[in-house]
Protein backbone atom coordinates (compact mmCIF):
# COMPACT_ATOMS: atom_id res chain seq x y z
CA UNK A 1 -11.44 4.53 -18.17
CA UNK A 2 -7.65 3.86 -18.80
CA UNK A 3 -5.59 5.43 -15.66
CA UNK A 4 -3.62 8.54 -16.44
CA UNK A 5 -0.32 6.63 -14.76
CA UNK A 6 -0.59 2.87 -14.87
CA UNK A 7 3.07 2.57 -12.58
CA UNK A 8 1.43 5.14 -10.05
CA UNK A 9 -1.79 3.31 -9.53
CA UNK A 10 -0.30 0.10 -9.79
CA UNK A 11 1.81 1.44 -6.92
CA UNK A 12 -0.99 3.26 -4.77
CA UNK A 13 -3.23 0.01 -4.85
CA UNK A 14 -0.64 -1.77 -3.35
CA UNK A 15 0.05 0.70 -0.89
CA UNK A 16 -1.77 0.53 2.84
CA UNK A 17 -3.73 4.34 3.43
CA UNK A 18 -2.15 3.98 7.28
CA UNK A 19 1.56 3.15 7.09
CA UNK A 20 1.83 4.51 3.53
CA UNK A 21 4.22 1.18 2.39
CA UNK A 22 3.54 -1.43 0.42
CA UNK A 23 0.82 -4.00 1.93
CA UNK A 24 2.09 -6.52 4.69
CA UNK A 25 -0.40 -9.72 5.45
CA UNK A 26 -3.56 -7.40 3.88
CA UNK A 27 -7.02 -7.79 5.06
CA UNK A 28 -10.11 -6.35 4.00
CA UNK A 29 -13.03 -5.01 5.69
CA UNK A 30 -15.44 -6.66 3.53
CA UNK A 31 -18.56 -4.20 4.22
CA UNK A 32 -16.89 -1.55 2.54
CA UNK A 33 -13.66 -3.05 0.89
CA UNK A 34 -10.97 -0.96 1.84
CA UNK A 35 -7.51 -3.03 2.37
CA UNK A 36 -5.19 -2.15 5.13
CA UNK A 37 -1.94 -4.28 6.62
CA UNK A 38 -3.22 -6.50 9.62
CA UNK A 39 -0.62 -4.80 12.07
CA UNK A 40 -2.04 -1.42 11.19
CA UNK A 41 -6.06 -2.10 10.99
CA UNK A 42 -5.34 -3.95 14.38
CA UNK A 43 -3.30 -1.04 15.70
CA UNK A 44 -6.32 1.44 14.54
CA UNK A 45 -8.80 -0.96 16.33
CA UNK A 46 -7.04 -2.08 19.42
CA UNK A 47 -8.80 -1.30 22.38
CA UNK A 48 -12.23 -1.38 20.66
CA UNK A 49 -14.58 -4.51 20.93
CA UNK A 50 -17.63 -3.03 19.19
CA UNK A 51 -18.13 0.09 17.08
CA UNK A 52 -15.58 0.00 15.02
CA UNK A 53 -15.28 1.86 12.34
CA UNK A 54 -12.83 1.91 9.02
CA UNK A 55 -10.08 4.23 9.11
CA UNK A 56 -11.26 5.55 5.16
CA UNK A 57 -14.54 6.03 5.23
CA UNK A 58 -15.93 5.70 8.92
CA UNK A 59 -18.29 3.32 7.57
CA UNK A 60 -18.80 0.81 10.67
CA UNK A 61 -17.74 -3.23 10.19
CA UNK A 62 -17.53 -6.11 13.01
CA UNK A 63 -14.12 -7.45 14.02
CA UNK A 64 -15.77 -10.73 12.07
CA UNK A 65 -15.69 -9.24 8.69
CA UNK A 66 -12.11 -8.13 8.71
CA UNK A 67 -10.95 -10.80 6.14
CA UNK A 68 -7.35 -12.08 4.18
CA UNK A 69 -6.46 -10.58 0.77
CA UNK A 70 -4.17 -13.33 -0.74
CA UNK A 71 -4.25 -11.73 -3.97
CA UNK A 72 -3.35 -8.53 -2.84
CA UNK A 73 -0.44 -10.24 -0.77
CA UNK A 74 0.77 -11.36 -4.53
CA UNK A 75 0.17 -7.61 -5.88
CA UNK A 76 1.91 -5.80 -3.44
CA UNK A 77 5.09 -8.12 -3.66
CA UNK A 78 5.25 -7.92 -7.37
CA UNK A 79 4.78 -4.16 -7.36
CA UNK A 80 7.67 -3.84 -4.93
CA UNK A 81 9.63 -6.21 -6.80
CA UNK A 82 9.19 -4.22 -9.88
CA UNK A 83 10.29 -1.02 -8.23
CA UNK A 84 13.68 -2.54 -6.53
CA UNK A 85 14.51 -3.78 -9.96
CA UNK A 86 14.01 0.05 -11.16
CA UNK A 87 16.75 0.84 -9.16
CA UNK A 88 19.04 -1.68 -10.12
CA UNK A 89 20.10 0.21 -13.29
CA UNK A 90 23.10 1.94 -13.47
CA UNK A 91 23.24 5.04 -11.09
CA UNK A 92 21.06 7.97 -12.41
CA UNK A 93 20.25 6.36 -15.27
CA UNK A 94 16.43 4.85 -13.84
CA UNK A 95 15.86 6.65 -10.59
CA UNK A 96 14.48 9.99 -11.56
CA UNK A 97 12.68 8.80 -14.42
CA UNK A 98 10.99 6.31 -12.54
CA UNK A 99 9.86 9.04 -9.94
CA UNK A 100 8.77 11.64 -12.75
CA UNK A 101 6.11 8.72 -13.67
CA UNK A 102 5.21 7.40 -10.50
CA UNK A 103 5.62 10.22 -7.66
CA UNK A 104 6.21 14.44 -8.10
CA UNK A 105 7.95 13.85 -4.91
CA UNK A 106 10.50 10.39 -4.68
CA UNK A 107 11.24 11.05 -0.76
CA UNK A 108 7.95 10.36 0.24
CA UNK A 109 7.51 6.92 -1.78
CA UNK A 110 7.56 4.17 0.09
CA UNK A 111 10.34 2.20 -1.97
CA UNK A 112 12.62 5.31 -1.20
CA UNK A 113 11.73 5.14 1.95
CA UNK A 114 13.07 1.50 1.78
CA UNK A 115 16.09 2.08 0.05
CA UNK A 116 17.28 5.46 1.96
CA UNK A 117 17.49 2.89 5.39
CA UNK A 118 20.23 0.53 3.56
């Protein structure tokens, strides 16, 4: 089935469910598959030696089968170059289109997050 809004899913798979920005050094928790930055899964964890549990779908995991995702590494950067060039258009000429398709609500992106710090 063909997604509804290729630029938001593009966008949401590339975005960690616990910091809400794009991944940064993304592992997986290979008994259920969810992806989550390492700073944030470890963050969620720390403290815990044994019952842990993933932050999505409480499904339980061991610390051993929290694994690298090098290819979403590559995903995530593309998909936040892709936005920053968005915004290198000339001034009101990209920036609300490109939230109409990818977000009912650009202040709680994560790449306007970004760009609202600068």
């Amino acid at each position: 089935m063909a997604a509804a809004n290729p630029a938001k899913t593009l966008q949401e798979e590339a975005t960690c469910s616990i910091c809400l920005d794009y991944f940064k050094d993304p592992v997986m928790i290979i008994d259920c598959g969810h992806n989550f930055c390492r700073a944030c899964i470890t963050q969620c964890l720390w403290g815990w030696e044994t019952n842990l549990s993933c932050p999505c779908c409480r499904g339980s995991f061991l610390q051993r089968n929290l694994k690298p995702n090098r290819q979403l590494v590559n995903v995530a950067e593309v998909t936040r170059q892709l936005s920053l060039r968005l915004f290198k258009e000339p001034r009101g000429s990209c920036c609300l289109s490109y939230f109409s398709i990818v977000s009912p609500s650009p202040s709680h992106t994560p790449i306007h997050k970004e760009l609202s710090h600068h």
